[in-house]
Protein backbone atom coordinates (compact mmCIF):
# COMPACT_ATOMS: atom_id res chain seq x y z
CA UNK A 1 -107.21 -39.94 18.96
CA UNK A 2 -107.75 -37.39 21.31
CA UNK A 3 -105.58 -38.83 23.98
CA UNK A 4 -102.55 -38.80 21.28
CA UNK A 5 -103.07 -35.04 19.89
CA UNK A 6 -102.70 -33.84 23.88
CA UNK A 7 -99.54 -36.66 24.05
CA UNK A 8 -97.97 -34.29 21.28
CA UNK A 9 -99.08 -31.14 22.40
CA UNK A 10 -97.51 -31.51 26.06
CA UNK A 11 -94.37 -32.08 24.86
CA UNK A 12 -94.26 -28.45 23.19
CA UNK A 13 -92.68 -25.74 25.32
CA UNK A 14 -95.37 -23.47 27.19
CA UNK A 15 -95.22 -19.48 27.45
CA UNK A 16 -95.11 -18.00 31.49
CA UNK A 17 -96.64 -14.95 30.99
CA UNK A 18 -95.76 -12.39 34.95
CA UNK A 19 -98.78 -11.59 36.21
CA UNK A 20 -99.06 -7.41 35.86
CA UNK A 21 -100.54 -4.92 38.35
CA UNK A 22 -103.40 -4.44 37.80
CA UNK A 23 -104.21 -6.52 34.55
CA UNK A 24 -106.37 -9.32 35.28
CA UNK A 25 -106.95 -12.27 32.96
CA UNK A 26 -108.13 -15.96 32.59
CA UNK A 27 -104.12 -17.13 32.65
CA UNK A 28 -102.00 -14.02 32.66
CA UNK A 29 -100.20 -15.25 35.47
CA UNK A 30 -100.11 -19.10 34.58
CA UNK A 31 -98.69 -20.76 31.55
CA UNK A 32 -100.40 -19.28 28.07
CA UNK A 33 -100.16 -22.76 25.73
CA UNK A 34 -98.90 -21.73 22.48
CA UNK A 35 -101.01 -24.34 20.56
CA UNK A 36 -104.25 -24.72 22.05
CA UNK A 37 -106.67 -22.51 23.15
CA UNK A 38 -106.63 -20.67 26.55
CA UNK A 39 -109.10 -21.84 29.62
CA UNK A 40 -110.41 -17.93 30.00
CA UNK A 41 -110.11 -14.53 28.74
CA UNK A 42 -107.15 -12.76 28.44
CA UNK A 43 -106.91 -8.82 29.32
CA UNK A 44 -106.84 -7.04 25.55
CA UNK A 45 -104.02 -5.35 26.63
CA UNK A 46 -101.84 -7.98 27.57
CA UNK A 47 -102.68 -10.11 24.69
CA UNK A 48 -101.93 -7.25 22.18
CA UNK A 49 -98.43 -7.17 24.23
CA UNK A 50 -97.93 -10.92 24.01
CA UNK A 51 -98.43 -11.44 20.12
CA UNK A 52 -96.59 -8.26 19.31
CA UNK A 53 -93.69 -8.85 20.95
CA UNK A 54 -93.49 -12.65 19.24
CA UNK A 55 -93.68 -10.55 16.01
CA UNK A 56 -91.24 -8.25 16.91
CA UNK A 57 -89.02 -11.31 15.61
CA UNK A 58 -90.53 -11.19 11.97
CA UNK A 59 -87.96 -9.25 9.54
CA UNK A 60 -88.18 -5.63 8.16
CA UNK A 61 -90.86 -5.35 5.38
CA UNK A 62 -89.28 -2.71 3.98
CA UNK A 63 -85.66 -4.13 3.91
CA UNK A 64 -87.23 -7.80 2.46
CA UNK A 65 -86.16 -7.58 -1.52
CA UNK A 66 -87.54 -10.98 -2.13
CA UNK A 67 -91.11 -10.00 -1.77
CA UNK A 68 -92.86 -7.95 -5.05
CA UNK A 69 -95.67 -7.15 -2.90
CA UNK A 70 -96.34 -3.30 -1.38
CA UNK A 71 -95.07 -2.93 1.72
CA UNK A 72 -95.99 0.65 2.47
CA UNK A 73 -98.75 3.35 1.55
CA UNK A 74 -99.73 6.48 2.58
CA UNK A 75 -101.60 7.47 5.90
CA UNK A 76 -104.78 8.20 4.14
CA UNK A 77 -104.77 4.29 2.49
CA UNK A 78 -104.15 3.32 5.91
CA UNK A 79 -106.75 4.68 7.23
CA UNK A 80 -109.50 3.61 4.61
CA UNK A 81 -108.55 0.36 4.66
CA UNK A 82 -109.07 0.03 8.86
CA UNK A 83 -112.55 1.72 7.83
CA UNK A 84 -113.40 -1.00 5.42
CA UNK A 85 -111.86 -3.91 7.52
CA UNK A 86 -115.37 -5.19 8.32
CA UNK A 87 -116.64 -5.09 4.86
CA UNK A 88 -117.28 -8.97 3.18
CA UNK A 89 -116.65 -7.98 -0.54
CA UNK A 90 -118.94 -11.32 -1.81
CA UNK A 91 -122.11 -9.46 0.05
CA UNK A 92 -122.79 -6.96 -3.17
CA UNK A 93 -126.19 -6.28 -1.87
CA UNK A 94 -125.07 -5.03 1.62
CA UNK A 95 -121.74 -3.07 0.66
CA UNK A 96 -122.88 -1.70 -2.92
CA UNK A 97 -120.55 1.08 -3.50
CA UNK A 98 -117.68 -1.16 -2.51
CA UNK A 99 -118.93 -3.66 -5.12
CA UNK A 100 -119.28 -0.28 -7.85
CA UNK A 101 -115.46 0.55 -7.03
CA UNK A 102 -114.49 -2.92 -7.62
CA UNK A 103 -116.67 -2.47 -11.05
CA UNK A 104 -114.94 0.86 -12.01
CA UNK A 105 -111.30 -0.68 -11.08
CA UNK A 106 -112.21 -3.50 -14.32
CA UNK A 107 -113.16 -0.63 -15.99
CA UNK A 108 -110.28 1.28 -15.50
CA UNK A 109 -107.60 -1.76 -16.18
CA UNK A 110 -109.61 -2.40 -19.34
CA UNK A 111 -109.03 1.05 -20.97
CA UNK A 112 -105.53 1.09 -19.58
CA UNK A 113 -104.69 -2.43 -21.15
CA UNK A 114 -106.79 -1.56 -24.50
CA UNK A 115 -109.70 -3.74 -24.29
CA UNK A 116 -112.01 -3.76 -26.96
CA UNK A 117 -114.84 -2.13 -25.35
CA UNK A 118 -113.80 -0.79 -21.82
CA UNK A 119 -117.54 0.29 -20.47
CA UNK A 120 -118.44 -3.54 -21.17
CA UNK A 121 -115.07 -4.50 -19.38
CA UNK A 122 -115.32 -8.37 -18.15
CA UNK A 123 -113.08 -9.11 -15.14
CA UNK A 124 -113.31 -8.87 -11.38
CA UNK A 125 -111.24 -8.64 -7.93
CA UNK A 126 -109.26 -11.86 -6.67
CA UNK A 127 -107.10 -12.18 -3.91
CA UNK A 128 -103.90 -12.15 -5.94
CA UNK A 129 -102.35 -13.14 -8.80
CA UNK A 130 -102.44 -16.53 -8.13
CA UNK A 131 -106.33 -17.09 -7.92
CA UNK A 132 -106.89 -14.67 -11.12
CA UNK A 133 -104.41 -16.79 -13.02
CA UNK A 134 -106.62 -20.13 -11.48
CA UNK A 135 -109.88 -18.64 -13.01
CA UNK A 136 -108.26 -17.50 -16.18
CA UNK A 137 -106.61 -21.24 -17.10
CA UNK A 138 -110.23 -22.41 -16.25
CA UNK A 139 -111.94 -20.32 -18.70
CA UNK A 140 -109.60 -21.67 -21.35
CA UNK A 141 -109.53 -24.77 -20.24
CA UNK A 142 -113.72 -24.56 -20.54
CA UNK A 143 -113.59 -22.92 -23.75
CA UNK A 144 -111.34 -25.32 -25.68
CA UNK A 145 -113.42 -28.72 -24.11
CA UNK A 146 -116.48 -27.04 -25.80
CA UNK A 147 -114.97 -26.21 -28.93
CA UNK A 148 -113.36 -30.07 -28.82
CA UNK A 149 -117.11 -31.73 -27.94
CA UNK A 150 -118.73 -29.38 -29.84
CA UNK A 151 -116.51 -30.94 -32.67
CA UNK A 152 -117.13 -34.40 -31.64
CA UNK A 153 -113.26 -34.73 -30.64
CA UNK A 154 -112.37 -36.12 -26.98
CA UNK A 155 -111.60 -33.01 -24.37
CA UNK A 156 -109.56 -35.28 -21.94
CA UNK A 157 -105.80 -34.41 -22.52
CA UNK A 158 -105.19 -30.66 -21.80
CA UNK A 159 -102.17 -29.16 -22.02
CA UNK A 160 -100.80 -25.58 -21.18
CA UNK A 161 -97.69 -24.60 -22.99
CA UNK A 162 -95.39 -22.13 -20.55
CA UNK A 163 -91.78 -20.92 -19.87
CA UNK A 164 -90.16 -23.10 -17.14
CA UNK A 165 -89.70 -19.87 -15.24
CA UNK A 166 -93.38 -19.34 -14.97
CA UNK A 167 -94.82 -18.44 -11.35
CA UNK A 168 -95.72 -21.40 -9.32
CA UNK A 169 -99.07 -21.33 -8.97
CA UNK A 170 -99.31 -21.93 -12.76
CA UNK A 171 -98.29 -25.30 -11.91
CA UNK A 172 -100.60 -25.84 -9.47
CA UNK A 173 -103.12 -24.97 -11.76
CA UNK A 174 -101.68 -27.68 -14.17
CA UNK A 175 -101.78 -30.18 -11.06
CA UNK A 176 -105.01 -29.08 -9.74
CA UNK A 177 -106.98 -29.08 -12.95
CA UNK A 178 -105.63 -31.74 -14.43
CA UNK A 179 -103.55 -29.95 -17.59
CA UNK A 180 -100.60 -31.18 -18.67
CA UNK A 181 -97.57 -28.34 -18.16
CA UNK A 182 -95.67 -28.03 -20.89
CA UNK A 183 -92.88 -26.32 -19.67
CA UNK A 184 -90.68 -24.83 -22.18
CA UNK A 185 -86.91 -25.11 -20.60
CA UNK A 186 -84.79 -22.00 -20.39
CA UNK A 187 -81.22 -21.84 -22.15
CA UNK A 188 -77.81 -19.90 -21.83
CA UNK A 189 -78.54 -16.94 -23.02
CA UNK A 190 -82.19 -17.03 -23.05
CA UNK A 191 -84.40 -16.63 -19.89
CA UNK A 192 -87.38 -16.82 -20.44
CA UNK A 193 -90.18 -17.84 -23.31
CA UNK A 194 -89.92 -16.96 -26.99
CA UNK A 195 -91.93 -17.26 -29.64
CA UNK A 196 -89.87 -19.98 -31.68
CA UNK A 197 -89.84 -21.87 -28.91
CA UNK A 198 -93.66 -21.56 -27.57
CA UNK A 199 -95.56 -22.51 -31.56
CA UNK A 200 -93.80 -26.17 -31.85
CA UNK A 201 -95.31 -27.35 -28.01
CA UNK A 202 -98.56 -26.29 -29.29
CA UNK A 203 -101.47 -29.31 -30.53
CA UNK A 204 -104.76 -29.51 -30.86
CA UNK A 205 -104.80 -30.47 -27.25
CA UNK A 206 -103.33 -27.03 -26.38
CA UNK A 207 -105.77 -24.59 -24.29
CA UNK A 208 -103.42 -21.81 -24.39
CA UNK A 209 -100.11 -20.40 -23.98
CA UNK A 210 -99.14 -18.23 -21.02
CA UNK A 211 -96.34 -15.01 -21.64
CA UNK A 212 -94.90 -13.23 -18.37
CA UNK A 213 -94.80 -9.75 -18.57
CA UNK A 214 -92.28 -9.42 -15.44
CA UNK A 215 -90.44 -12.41 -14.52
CA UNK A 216 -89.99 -13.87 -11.26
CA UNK A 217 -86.68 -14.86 -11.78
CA UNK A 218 -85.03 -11.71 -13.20
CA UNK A 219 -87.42 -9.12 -14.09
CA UNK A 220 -87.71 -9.49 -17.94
CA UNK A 221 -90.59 -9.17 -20.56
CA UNK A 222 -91.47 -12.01 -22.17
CA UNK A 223 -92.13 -11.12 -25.87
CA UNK A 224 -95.65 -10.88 -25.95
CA UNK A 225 -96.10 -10.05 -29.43
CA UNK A 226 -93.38 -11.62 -31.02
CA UNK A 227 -95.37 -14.60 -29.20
CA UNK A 228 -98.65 -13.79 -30.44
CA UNK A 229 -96.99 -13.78 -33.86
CA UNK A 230 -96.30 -17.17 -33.54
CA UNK A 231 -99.07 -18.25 -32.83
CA UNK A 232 -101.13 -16.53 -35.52
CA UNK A 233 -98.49 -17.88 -38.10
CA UNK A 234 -99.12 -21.20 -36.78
CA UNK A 235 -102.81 -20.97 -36.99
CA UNK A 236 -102.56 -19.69 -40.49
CA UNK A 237 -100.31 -22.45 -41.71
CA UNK A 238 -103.21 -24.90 -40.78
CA UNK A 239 -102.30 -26.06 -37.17
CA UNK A 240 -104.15 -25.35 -33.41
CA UNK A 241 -105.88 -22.08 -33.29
CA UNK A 242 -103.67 -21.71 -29.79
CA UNK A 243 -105.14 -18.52 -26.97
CA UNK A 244 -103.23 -16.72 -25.56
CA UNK A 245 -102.91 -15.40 -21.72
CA UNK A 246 -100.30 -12.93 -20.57
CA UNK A 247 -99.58 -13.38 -16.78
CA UNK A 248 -98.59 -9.01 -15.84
CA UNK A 249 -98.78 -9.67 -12.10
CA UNK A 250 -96.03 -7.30 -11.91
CA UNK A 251 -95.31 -5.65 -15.24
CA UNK A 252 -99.29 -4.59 -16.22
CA UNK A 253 -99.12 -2.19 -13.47
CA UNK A 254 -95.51 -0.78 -14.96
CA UNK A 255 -95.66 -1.06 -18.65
CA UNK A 256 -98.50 1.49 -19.19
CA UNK A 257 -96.72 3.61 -17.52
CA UNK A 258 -93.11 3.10 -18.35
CA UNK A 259 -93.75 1.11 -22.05
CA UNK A 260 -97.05 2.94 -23.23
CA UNK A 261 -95.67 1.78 -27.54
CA UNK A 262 -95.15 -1.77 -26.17
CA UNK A 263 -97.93 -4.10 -27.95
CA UNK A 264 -98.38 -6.68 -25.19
CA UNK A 265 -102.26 -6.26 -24.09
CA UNK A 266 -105.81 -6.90 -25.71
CA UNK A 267 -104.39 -4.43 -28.82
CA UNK A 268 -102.90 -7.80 -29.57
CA UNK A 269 -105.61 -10.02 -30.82
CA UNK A 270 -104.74 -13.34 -29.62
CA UNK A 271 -104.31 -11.95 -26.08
CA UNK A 272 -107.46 -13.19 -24.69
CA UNK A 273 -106.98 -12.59 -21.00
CA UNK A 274 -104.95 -10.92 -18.53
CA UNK A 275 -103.78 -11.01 -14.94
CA UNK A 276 -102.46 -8.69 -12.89
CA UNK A 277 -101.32 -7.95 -8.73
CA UNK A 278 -102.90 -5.01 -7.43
CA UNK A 279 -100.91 -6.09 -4.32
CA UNK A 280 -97.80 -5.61 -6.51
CA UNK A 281 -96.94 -2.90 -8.59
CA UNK A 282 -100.83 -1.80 -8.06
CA UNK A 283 -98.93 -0.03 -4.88
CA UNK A 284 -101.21 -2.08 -2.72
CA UNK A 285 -101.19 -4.02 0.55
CA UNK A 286 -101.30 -7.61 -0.04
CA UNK A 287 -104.85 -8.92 -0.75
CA UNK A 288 -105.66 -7.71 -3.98
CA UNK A 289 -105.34 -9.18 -7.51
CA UNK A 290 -107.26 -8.82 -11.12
CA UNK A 291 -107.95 -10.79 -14.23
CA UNK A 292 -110.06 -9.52 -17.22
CA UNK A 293 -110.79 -11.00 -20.53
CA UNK A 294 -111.24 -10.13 -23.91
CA UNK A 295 -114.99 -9.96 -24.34
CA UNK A 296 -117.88 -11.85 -22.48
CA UNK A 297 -117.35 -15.01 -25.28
CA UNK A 298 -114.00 -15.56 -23.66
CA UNK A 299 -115.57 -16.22 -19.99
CA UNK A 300 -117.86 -19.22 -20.47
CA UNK A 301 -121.55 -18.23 -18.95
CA UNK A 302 -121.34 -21.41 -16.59
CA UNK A 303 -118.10 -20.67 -14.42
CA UNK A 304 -120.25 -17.93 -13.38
CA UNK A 305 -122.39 -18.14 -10.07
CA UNK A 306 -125.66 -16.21 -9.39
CA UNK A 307 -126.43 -16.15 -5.83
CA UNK A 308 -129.05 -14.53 -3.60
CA UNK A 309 -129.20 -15.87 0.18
CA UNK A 310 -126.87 -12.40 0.96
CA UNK A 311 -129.66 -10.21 0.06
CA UNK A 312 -130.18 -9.44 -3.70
CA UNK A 313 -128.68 -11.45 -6.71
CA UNK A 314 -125.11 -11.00 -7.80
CA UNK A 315 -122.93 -13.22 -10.38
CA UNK A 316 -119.89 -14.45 -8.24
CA UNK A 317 -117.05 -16.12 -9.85
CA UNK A 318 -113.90 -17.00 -7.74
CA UNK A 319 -112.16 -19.89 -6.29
CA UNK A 320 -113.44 -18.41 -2.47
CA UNK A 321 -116.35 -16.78 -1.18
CA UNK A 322 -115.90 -14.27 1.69
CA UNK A 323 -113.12 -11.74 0.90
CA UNK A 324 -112.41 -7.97 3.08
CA UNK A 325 -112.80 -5.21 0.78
CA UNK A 326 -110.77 -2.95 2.06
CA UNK A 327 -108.22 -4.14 -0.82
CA UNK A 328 -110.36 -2.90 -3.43
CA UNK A 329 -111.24 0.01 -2.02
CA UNK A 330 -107.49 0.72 -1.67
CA UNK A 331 -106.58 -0.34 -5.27
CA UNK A 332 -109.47 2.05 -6.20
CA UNK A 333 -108.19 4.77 -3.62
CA UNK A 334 -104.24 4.26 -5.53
CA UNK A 335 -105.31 4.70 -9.15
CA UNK A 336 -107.59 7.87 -8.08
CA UNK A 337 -104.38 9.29 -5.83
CA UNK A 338 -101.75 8.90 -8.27
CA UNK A 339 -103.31 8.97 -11.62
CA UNK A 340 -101.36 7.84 -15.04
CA UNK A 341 -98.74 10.65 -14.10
CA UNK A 342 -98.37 9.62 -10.35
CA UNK A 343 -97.76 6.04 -11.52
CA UNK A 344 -95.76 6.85 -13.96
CA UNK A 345 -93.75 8.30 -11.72
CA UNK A 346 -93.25 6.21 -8.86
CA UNK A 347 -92.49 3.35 -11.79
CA UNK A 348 -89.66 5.04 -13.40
CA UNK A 349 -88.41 6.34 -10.37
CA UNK A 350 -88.23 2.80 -9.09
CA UNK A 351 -86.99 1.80 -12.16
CA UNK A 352 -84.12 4.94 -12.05
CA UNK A 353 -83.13 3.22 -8.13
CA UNK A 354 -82.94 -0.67 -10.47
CA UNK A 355 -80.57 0.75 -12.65
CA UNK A 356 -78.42 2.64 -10.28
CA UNK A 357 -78.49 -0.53 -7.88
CA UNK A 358 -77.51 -2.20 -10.54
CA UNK A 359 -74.87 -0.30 -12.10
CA UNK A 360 -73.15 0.02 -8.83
CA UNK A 361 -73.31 -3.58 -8.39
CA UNK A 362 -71.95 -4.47 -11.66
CA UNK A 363 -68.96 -1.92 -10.65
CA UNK A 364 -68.23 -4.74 -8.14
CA UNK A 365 -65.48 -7.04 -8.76
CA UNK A 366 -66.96 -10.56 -8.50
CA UNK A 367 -70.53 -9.82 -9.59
CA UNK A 368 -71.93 -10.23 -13.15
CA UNK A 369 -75.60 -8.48 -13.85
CA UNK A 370 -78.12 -11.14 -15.72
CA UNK A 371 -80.56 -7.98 -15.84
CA UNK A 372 -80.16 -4.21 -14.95
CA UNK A 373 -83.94 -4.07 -13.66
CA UNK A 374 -84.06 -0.73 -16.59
CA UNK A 375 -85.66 -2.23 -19.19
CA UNK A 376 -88.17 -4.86 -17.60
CA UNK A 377 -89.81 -4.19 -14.30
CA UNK A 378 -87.77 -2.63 -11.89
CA UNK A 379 -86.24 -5.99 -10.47
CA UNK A 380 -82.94 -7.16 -11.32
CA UNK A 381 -80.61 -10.29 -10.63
CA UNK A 382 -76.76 -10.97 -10.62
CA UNK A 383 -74.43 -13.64 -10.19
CA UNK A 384 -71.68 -14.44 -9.06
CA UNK A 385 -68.53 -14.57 -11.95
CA UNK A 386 -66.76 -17.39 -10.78
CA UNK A 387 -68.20 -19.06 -7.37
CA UNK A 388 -64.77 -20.59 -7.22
CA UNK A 389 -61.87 -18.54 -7.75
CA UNK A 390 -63.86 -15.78 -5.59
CA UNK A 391 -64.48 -18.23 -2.98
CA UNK A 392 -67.84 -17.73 -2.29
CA UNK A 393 -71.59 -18.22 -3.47
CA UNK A 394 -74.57 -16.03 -4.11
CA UNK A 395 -75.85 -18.24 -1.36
CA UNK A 396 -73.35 -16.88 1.17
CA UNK A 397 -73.89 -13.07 0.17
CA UNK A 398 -77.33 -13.59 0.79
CA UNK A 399 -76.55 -14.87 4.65
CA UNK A 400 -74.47 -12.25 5.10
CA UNK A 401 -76.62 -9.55 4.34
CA UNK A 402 -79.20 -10.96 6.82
CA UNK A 403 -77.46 -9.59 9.75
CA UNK A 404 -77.75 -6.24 8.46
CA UNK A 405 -81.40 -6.87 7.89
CA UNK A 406 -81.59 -7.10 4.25
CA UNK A 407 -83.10 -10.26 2.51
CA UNK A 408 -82.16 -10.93 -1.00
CA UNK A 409 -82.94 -14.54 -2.23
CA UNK A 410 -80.58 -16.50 -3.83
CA UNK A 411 -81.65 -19.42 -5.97
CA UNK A 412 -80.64 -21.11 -8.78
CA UNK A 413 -82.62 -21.04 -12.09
CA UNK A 414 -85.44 -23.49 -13.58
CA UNK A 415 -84.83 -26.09 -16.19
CA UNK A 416 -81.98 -26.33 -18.62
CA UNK A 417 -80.28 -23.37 -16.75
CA UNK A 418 -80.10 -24.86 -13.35
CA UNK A 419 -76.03 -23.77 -13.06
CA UNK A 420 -76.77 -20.51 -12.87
CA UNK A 421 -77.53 -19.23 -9.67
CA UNK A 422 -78.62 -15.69 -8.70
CA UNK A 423 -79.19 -12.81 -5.83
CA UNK A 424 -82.14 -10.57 -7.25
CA UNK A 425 -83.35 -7.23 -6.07
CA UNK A 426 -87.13 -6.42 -6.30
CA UNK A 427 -87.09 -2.15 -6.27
CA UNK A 428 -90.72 -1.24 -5.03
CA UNK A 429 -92.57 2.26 -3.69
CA UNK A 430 -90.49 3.37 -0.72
CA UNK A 431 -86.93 1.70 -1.99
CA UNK A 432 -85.81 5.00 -2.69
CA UNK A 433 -81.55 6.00 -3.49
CA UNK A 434 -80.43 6.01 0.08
CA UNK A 435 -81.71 2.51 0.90
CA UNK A 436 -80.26 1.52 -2.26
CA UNK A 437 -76.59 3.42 -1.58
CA UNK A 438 -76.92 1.68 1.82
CA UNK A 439 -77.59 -1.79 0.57
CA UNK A 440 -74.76 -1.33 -1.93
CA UNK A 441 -72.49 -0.38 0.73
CA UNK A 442 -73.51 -3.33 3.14
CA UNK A 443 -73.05 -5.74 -0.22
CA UNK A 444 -69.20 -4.37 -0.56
CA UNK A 445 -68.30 -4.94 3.26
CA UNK A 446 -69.73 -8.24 2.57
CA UNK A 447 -67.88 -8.65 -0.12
CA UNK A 448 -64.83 -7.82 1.79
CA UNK A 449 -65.27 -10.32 4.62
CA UNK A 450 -66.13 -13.34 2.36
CA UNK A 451 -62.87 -12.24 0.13
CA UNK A 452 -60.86 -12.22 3.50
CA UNK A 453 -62.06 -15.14 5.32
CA UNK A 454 -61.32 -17.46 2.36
CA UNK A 455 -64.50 -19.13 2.65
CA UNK A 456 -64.83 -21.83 0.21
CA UNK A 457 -68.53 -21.96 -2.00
CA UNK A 458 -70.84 -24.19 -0.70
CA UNK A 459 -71.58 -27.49 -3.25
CA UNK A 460 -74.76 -26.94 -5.30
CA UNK A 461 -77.05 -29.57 -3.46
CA UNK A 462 -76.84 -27.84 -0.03
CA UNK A 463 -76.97 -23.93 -2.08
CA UNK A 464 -81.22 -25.06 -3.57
CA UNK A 465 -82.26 -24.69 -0.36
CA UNK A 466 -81.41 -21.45 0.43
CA UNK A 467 -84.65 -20.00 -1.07
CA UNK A 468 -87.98 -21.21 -2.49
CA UNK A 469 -90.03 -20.01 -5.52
């Protein structure tokens, strides 16, 4: 075995690294294997050189309008966060105060998203979006196998019922878990889930629906309460008494702040948990995510851990153990910096950039808007009128505007809307006017040159794989 892993990793190229005045180290002048660990040291110096020149090749943060995570914060975040780098946020007992911020953080996102009783807020830190929505499928997923044993009723065929243009990682947690998806297809027209569409997937075998509040594919709320009111009209008309989760990775960190009369939180009550992206909208580096519930009887007692070989005894629950801090102690270090005013601000000013962005774009000849990135959160997509009289995709825009630096995805949509295929825009802190009169321009010249060079669209089956959700 061993004899065939060094077979396969001699026939990958090997780094010469000059030997430099000066600068001794264990193979600074020999070859520096890319894939297996070096015989010696390395001077710090030259190593630092090495890896940051190899990243030099990694695109622009900043210019990357695929990505909804933060890519900048101020000096002061910056520097807290290096402080904290050390700090294992599981070890409660050795980094207390770290563990109280992440406490007052739940307490904060519980009065801001109206939970019942925000001093007895119930919720904690994750790494992102993705593990919170993990831990809050399980705690349905617990809660209805009780209610189903507890009735004497098998608990083996799960089901989540979801808009097909849910975030991936809610279909891992079908896969994972074992929970049938029940994804609701999208249809001209309509983008995401609705409330007439959510109530008939719903059985007795149902733990819960899931409503976006900020969708992946093109910005828009999902309508939370006309959702809810579904659901309570379908309880009271004798069928599943069905939860309900809203996934706000993006949008519960904008519609506070931006949509403080929209009913889409725990003042609804069949909202039973929430998620959100600190790392997102939170105005966060990546690394950070939340999920809170309802009350304590909407976390069943035994998903949670009690531990003590780290020194004291703390309740745990998460899908990992070790995690840095310094995350939470910059999501705690954001909502004390900007306040409700400060975020409101930066989210309406990024929504303000959406809708110019957008207006500009739909001033364009060949381009159609399928949201204006106004109303939602401040992400918007377009398309493409007709692919074939203007002779080119949303798949070759989006190669084009690569060698100016810019990435904008282009995809196509999920299920029953796969024809319609989209660039979208994701406006965060930092994308200010310029940027966006700059990417607007770059768009037009690129415009120009596909126009002129009479390039025809590329079929469908080759287009999919220009980007991934």
């Amino acid at each position: 075995m061993r004899e065939s892993a060094d077979a396969h990793l001699a026939v990958r190229p090997q780094l010469r690294w000059p030997a430099r005045p000066g600068r001794a180290g264990g193979e600074a002048g020999g070859d520096l294997p890319r894939y297996r660990i070096p015989a010696g040291p390395m001077d710090p110096e030259t190593a630092y050189q090495l890896v940051r020149d190899e990243l030099m090749l990694d695109g622009n943060a900043r210019l990357n309008l695929a990505t909804f995570v933060t890519t900048w914060m101020d000096p002061h975040a910056d520097r807290l966060m290096a402080e904290c780098a050390a700090k294992n946020m599981i070890d409660k007992d050795e980094y207390p105060q770290t563990a109280e911020l992440e406490s007052r953080c739940v307490n904060i996102l519980a009065e801001l998203w109206h939970a019942p009783d925000a001093r007895d807020a119930v919720g904690c830190s994750t790494t992102g979006s993705s593990e919170a929505c993990m831990l809050a499928g399980l705690a349905m997923t617990r809660r209805w196998r009780a209610k189903r044993r507890a009735a004497g009723l098998p608990a083996d065929r799960p089901n989540l019922v979801m808009g097909a243009n849910v975030q991936v990682c809610w279909e891992k947690f079908a896969r994972y878990w074992d929970v049938e998806p029940r994804l609701v297809p999208l249809a001209p027209g309509r983008t995401h889930l609705t409330g007439d569409e959510a109530a008939p997937r719903c059985d007795e075998n149902t733990i819960g629906v899931v409503a976006i509040l900020g969708s992946t594919f093109d910005g828009t709320y999902e309508p939370v309460a006309e959702i809810a009111a579904a659901l309570d009209r379908l309880a009271a008309g004798g069928g599943p008494d069905v939860p309900l989760h809203v996934d706000a990775a993006s949008g519960g960190f904008v519609a506070p702040f931006c949509d403080p009369d929209l009913a889409w939180d725990f003042q609804l009550d069949r909202v039973v948990s929430i998620n959100a992206s600190g790392h997102k909208y939170g105005l966060v580096y990546p690394g950070v995510g939340w999920v809170l519930w309802r009350d304590h009887d909407h976390l069943p007692a035994e998903l949670v851990f009690k531990v003590d070989y780290l020194g004291g005894t703390m309740p745990t629950f998460a899908l990992n153990f070790s995690r840095p801090g310094a995350q939470v102690v910059a999501q705690y270090y954001s909502l004390l910096r900007h306040g409700r005013e400060g975020y409101r601000q930066v989210m309406e000013g990024c929504r303000d950039v959406a809708g110019r962005l957008s207006d500009l774009i739909a001033a364009m000849g060949p381009f159609e808007l399928v949201s204006d990135g106004a109303t939602g959160i401040p992400v918007f997509a377009f398309t493409v009128r007709d692919a074939a009289s203007a002779g080119f995709s949303v798949f070759d825009v989006s190669e084009l505007l690569r060698t100016r630096g810019w990435q904008v995805p282009a995809y196509h949509f999920p299920p029953a809307l796969e024809e319609l295929a989209v660039l979208r825009v994701v406006v965060r802190n930092g994308f200010g006017p310029d940027l966006a009169d700059l990417l607007a321009a770059d768009l037009g010249r690129a415009v120009d040159r596909l126009t002129a060079s009479g390039r025809p669209a590329p079929p469908r089956a080759e287009a999919t794989s220009a980007f991934h959700h």
